[in-house]
PDB file of N, CA and C in Angstrom:
ATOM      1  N   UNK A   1      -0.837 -33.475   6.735  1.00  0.00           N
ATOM      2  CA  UNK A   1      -0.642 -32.896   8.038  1.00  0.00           C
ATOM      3  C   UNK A   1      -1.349 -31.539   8.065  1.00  0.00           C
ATOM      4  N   UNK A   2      -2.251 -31.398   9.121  1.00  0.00           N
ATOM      5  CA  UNK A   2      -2.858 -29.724   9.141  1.00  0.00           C
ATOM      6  C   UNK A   2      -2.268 -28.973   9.572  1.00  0.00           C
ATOM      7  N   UNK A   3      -2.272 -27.812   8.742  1.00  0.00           N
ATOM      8  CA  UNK A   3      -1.370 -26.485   9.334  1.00  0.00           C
ATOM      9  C   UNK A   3      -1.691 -26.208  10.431  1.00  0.00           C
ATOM     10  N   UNK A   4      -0.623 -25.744  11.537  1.00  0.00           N
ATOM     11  CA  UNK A   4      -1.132 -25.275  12.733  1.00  0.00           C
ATOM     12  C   UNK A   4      -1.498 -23.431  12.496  1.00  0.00           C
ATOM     13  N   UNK A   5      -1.841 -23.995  13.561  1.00  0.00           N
ATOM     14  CA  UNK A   5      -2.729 -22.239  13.827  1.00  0.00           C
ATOM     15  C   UNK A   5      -1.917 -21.335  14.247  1.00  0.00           C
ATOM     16  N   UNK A   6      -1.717 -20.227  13.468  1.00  0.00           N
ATOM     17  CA  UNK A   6      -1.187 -19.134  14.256  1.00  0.00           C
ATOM     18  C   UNK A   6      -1.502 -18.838  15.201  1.00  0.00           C
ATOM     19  N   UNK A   7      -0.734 -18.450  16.215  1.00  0.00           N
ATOM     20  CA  UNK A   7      -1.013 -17.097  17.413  1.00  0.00           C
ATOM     21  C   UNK A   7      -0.253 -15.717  17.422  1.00  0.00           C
ATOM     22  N   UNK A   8      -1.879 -14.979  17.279  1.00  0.00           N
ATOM     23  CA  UNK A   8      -1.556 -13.730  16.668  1.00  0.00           C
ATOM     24  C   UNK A   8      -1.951 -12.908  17.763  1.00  0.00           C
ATOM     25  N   UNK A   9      -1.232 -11.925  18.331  1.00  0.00           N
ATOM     26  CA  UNK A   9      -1.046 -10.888  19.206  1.00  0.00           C
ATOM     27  C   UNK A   9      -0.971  -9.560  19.416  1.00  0.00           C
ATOM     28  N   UNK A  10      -2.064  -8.789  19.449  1.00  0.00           N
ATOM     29  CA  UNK A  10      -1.719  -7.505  19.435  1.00  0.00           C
ATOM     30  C   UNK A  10      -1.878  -6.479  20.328  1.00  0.00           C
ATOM     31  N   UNK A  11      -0.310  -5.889  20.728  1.00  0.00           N
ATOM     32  CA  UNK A  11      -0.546  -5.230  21.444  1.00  0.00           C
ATOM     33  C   UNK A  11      -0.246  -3.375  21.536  1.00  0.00           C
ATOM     34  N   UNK A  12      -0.725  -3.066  22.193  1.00  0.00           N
ATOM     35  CA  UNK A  12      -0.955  -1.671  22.477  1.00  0.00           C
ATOM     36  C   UNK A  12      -0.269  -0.873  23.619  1.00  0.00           C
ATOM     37  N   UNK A  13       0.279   0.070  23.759  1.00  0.00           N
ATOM     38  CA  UNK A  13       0.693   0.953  24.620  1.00  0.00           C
ATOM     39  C   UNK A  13      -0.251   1.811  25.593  1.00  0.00           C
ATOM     40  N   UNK A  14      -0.440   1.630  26.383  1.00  0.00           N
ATOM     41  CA  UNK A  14      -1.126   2.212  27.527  1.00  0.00           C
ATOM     42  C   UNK A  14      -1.660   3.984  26.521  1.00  0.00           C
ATOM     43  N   UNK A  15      -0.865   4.362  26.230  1.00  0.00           N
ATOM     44  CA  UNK A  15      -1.287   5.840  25.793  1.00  0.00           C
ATOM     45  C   UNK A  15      -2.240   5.579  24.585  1.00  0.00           C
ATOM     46  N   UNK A  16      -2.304   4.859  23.578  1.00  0.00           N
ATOM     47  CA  UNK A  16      -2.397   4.076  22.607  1.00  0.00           C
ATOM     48  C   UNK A  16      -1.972   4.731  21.275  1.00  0.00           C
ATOM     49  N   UNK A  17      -1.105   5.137  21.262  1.00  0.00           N
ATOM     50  CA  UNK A  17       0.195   5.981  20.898  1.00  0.00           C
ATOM     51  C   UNK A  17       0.957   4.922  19.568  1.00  0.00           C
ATOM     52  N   UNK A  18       1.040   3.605  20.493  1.00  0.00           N
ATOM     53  CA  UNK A  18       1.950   2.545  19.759  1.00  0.00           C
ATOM     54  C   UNK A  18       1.427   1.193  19.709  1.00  0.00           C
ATOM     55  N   UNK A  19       1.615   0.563  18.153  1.00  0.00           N
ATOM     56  CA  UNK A  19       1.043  -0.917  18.638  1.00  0.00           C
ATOM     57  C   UNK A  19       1.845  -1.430  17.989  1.00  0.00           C
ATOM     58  N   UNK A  20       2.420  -2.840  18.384  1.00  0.00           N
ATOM     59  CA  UNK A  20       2.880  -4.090  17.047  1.00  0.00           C
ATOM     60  C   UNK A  20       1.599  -5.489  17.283  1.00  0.00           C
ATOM     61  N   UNK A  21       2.553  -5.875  16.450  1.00  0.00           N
ATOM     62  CA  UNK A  21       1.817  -7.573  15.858  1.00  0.00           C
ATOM     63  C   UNK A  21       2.627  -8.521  16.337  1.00  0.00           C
ATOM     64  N   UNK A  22       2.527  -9.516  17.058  1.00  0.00           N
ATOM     65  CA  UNK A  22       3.467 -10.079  17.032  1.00  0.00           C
ATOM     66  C   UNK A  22       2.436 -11.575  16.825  1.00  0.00           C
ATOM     67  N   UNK A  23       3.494 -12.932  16.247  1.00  0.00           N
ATOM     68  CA  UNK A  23       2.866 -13.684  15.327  1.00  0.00           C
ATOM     69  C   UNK A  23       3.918 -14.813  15.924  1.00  0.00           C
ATOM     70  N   UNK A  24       3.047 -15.906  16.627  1.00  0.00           N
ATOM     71  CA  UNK A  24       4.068 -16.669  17.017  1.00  0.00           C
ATOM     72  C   UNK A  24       4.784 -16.668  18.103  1.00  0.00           C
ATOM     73  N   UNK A  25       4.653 -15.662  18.981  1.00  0.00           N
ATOM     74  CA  UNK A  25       5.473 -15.209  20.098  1.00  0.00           C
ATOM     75  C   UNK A  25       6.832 -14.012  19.327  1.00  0.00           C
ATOM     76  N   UNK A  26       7.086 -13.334  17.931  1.00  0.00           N
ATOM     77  CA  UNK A  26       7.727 -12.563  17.258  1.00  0.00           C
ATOM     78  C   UNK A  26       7.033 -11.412  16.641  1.00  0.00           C
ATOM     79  N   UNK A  27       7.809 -10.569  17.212  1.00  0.00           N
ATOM     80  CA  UNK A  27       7.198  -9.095  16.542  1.00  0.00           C
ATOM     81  C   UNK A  27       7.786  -9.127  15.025  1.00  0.00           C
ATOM     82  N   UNK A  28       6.386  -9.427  14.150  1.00  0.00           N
ATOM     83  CA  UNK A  28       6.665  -8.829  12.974  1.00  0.00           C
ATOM     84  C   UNK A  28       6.315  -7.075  12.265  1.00  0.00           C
ATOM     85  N   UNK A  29       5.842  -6.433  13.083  1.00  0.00           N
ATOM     86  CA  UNK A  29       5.689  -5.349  12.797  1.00  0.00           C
ATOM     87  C   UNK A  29       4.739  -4.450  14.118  1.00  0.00           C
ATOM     88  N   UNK A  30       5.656  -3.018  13.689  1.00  0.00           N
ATOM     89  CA  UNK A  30       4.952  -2.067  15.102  1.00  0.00           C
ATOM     90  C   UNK A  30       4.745  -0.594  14.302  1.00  0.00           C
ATOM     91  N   UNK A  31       3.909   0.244  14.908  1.00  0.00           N
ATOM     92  CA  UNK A  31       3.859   1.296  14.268  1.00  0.00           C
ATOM     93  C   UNK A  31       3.090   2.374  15.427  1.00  0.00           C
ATOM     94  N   UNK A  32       2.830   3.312  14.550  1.00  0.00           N
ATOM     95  CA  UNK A  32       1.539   4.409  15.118  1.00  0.00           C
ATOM     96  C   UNK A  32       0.325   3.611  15.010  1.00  0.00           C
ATOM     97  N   UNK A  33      -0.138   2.560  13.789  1.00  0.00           N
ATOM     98  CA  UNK A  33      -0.766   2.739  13.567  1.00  0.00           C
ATOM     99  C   UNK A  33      -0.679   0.761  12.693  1.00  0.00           C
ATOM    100  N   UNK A  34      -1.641   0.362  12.389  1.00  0.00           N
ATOM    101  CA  UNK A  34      -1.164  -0.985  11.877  1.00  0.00           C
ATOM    102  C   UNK A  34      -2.457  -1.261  10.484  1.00  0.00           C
ATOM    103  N   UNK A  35      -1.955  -1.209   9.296  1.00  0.00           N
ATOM    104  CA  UNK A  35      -2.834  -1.113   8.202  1.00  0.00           C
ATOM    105  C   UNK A  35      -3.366  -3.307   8.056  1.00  0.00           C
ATOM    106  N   UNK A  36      -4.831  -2.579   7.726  1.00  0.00           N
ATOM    107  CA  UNK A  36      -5.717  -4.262   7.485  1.00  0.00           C
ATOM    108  C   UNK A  36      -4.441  -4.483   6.159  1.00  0.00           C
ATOM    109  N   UNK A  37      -3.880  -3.868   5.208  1.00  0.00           N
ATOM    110  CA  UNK A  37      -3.205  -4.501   4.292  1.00  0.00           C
ATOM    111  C   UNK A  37      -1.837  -5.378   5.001  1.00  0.00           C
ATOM    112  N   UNK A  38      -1.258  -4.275   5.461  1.00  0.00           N
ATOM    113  CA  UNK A  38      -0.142  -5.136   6.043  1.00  0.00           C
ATOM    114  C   UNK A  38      -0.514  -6.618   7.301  1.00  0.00           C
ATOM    115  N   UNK A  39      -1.429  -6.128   7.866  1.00  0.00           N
ATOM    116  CA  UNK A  39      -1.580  -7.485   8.954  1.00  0.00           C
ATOM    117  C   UNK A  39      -2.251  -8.674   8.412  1.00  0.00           C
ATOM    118  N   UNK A  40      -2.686  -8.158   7.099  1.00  0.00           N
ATOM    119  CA  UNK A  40      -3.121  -9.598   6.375  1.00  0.00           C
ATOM    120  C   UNK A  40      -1.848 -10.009   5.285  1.00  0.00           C
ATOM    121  N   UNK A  41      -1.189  -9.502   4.912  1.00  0.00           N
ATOM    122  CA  UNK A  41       0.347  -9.526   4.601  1.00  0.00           C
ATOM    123  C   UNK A  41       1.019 -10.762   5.190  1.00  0.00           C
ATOM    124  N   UNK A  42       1.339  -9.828   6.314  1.00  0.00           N
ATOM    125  CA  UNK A  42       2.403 -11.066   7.176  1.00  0.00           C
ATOM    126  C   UNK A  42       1.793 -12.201   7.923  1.00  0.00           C
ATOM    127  N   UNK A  43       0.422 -12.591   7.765  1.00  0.00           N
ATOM    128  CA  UNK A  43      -0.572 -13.353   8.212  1.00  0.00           C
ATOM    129  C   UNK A  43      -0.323 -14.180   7.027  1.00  0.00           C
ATOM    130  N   UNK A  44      -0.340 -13.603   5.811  1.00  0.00           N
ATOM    131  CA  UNK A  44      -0.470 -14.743   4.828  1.00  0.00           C
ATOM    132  C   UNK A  44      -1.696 -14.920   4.063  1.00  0.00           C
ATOM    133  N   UNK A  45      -2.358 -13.994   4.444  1.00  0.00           N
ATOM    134  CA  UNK A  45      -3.884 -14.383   3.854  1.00  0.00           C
ATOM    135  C   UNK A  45      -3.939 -13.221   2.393  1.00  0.00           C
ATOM    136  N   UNK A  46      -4.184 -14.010   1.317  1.00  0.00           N
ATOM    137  CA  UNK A  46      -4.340 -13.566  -0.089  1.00  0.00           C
ATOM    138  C   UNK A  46      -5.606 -12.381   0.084  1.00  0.00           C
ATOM    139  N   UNK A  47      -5.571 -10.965  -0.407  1.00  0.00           N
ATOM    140  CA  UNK A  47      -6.048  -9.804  -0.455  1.00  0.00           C
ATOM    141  C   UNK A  47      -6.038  -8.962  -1.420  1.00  0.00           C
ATOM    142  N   UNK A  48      -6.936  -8.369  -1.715  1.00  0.00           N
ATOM    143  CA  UNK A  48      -6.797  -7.410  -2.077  1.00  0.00           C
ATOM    144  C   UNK A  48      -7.491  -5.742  -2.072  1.00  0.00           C
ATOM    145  N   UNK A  49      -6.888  -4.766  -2.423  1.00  0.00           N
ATOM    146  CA  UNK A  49      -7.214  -3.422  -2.211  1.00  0.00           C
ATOM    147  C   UNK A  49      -7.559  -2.329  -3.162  1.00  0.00           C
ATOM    148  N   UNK A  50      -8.289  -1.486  -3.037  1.00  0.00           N
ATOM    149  CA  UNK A  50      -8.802  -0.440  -3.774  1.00  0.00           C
ATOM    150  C   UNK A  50      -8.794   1.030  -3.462  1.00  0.00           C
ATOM    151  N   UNK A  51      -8.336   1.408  -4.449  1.00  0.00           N
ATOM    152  CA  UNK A  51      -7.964   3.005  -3.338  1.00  0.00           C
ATOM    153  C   UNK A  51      -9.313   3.762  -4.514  1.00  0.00           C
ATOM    154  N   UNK A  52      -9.899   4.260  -4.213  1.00  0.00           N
ATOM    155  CA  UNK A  52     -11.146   4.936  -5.275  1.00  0.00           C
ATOM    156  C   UNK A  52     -11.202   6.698  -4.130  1.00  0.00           C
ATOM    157  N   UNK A  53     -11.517   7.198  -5.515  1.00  0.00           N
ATOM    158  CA  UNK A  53     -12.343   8.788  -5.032  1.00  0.00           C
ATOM    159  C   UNK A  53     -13.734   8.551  -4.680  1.00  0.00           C
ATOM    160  N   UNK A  54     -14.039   9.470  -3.309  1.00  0.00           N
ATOM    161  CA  UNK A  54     -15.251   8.797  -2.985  1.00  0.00           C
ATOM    162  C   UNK A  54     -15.986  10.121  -3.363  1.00  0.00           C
ATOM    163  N   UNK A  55     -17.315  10.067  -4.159  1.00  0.00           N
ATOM    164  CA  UNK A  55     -18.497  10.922  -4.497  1.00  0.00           C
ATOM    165  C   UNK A  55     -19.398  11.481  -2.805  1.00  0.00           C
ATOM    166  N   UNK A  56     -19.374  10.258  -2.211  1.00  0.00           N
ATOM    167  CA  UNK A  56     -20.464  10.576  -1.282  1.00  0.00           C
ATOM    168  C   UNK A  56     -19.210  10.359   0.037  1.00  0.00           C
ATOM    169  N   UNK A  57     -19.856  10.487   1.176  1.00  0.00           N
ATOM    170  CA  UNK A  57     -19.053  10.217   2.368  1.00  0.00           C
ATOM    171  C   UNK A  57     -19.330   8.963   2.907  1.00  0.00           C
ATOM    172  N   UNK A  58     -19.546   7.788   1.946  1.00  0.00           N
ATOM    173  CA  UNK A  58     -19.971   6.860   2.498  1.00  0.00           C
ATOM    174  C   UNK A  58     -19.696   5.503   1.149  1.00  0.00           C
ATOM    175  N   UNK A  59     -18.891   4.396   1.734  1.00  0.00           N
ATOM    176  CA  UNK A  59     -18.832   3.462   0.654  1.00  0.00           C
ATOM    177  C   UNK A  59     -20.523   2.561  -0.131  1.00  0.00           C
ATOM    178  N   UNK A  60     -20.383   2.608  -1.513  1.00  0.00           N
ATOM    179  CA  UNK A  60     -21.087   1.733  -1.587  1.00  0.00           C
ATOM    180  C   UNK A  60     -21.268   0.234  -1.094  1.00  0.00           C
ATOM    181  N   UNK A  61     -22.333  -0.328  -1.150  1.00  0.00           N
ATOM    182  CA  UNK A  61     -22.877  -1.434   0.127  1.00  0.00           C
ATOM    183  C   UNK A  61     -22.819  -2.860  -0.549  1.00  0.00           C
ATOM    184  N   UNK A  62     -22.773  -2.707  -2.325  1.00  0.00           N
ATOM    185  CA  UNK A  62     -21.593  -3.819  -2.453  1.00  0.00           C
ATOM    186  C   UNK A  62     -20.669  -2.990  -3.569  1.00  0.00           C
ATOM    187  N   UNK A  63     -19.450  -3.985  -4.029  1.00  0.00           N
ATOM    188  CA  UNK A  63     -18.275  -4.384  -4.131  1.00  0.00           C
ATOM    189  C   UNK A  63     -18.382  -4.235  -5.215  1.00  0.00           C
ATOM    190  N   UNK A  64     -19.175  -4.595  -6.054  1.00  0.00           N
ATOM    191  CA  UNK A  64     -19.541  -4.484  -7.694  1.00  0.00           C
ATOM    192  C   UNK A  64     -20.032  -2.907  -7.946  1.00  0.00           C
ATOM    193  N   UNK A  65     -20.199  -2.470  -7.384  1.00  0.00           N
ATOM    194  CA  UNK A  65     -20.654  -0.817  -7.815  1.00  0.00           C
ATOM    195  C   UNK A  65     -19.789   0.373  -7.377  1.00  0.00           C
ATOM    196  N   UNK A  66     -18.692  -0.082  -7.183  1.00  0.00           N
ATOM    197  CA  UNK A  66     -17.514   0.724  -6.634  1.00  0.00           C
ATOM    198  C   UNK A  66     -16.992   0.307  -8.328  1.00  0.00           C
ATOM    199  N   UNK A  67     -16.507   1.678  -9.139  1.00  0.00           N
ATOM    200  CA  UNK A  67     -16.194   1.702 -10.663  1.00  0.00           C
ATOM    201  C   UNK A  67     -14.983   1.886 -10.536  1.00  0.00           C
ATOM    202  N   UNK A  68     -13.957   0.933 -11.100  1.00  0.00           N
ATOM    203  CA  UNK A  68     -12.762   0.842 -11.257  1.00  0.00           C
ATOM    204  C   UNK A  68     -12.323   1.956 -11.613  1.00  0.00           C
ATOM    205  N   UNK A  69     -10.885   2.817 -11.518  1.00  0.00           N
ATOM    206  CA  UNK A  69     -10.216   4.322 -12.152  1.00  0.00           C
ATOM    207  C   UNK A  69     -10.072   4.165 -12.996  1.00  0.00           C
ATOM    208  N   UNK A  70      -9.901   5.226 -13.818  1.00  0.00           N
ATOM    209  CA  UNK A  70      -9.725   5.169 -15.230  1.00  0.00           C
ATOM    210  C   UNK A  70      -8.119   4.864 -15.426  1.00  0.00           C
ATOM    211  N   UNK A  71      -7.402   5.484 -14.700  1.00  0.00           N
ATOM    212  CA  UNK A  71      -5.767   5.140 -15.069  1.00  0.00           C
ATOM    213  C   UNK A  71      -5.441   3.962 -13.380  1.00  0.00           C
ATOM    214  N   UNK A  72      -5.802   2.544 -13.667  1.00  0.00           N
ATOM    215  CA  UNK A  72      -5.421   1.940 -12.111  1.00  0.00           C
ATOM    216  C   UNK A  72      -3.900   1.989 -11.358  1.00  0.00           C
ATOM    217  N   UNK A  73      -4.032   2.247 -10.194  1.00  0.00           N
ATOM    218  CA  UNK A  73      -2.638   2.099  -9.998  1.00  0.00           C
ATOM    219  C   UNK A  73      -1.878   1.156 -10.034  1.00  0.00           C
ATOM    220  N   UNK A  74      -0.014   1.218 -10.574  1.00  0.00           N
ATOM    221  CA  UNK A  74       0.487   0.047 -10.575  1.00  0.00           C
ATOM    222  C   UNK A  74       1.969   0.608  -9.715  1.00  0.00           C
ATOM    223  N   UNK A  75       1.653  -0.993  -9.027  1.00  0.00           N
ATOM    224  CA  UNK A  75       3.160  -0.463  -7.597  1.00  0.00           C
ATOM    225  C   UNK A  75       4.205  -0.290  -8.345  1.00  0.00           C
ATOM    226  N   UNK A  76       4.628   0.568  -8.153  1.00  0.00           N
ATOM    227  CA  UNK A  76       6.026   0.792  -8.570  1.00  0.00           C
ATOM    228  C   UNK A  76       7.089   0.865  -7.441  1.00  0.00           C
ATOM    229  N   UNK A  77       8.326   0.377  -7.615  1.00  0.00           N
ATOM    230  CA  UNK A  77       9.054  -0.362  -6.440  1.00  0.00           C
ATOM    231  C   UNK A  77      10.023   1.308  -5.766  1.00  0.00           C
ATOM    232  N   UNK A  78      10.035   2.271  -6.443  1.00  0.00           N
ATOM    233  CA  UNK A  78      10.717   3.522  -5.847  1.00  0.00           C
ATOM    234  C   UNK A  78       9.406   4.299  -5.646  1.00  0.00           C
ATOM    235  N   UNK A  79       8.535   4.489  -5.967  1.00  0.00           N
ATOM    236  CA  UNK A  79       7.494   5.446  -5.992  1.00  0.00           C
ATOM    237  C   UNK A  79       6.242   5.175  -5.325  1.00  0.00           C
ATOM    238  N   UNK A  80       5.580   5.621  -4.147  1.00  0.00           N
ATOM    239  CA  UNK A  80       4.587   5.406  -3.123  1.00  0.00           C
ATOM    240  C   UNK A  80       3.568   5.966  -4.013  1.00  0.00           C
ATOM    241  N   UNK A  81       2.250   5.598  -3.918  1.00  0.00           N
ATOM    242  CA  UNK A  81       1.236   5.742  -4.331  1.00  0.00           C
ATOM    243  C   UNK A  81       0.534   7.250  -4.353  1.00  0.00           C
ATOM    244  N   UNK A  82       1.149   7.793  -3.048  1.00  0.00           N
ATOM    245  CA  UNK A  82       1.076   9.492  -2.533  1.00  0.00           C
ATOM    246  C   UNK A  82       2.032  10.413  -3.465  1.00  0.00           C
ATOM    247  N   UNK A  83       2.831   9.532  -4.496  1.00  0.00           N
ATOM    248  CA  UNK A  83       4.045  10.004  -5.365  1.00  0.00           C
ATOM    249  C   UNK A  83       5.361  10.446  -4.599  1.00  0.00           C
ATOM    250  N   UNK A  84       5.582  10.400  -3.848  1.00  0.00           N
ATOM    251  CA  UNK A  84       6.806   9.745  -2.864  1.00  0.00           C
ATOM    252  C   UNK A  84       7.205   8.876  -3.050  1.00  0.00           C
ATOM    253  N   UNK A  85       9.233   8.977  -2.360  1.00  0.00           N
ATOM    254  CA  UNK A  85       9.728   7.191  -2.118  1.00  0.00           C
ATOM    255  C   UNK A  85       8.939   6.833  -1.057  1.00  0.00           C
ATOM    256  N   UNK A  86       8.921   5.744  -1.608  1.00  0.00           N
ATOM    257  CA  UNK A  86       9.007   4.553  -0.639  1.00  0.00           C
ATOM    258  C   UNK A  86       9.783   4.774   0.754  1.00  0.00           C
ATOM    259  N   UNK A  87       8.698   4.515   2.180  1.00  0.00           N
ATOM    260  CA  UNK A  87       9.466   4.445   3.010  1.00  0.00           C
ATOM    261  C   UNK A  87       8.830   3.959   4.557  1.00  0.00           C
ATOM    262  N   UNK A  88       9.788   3.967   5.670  1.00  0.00           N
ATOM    263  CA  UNK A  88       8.752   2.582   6.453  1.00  0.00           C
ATOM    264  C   UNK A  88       8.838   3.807   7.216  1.00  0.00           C
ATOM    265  N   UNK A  89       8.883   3.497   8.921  1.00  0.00           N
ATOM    266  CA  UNK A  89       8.990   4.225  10.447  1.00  0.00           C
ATOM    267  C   UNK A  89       9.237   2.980  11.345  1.00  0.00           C
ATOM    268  N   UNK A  90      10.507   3.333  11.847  1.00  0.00           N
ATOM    269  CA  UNK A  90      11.400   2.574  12.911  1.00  0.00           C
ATOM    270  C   UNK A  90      11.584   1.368  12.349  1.00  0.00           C
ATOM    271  N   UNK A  91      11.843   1.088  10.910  1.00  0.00           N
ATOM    272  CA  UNK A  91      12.517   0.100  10.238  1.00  0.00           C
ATOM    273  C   UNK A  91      11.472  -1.237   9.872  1.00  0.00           C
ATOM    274  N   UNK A  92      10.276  -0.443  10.066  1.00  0.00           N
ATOM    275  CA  UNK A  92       9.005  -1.390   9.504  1.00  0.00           C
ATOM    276  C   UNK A  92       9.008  -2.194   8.056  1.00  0.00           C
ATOM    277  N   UNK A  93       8.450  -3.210   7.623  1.00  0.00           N
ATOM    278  CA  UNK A  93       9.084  -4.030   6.380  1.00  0.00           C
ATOM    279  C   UNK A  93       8.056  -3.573   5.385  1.00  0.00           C
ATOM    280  N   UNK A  94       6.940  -2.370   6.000  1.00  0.00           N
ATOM    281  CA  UNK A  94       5.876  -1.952   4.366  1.00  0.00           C
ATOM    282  C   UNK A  94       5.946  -0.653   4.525  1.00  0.00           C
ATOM    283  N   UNK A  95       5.868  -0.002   3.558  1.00  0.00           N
ATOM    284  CA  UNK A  95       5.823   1.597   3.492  1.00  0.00           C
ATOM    285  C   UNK A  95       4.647   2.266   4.111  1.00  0.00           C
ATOM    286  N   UNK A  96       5.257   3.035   4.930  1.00  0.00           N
ATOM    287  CA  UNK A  96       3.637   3.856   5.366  1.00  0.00           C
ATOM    288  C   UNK A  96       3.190   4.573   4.442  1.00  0.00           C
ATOM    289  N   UNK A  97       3.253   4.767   3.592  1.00  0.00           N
ATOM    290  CA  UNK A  97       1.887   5.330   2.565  1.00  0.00           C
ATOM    291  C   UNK A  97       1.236   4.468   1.958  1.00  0.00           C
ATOM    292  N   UNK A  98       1.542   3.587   1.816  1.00  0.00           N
ATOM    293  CA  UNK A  98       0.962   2.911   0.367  1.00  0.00           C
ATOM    294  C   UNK A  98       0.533   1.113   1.481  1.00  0.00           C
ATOM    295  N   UNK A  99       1.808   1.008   2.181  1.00  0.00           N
ATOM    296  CA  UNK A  99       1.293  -0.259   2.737  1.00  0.00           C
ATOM    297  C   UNK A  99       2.040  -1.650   2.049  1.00  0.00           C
ATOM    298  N   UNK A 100       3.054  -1.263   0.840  1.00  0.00           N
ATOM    299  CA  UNK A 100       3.204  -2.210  -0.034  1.00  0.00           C
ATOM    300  C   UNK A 100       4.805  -3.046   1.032  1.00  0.00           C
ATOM    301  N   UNK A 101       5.093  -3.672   0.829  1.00  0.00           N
ATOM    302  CA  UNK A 101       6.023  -4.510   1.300  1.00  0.00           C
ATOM    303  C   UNK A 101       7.386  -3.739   0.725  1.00  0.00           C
ATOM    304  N   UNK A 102       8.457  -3.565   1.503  1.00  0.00           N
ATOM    305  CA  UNK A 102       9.778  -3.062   0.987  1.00  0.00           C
ATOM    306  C   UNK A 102      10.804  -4.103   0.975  1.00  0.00           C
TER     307      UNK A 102
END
């Protein structure tokens, strides 16, 4: 049987101040602001991310020449990546710093 297709929705506040996602006709998440990590999250689609110091003001143009950190980060379930807890805005299900799922 083929999976059906999501319907994915996003909308915005006139000021553009505020947006959610909603997935299905259900808001799974709203914010200031809506991170590519989290909306591929609750989409379901396998990802991944790189947080690097950038030398120039501009990413390299491929993927292979971006040099892994010397110490990589590893999620830790109390501690945000910014070295903060963990924490959402208006009861969101990923932390706004880091993006990781709570």
């Amino acid at each position: 049987m083929p999976k059906k297709k999501k319907e994915i929705v996003f909308v915005n506040d006139n000021s553009g101040d505020w947006m959610g996602l909603y997935v299905d006709g259900k808001l799974v998440s709203e914010n200031h602001s809506l991170e590519p990590d989290d909306v591929l999250s609750l989409l379901g689609i396998e990802h991944s991310s790189r947080w690097i110091d950038m030398e120039d003001s501009r990413l390299p143009s491929k993927l292979s020449d971006i040099k892994e950190p010397e110490k990589p980060y590893v999620f830790d379930p109390k501690v945000c990546k910014n070295g903060k807890p963990h924490e959402s805005i208006m009861g969101g299900e990923f932390c706004c710093g880091c993006g990781e799922p709570l």
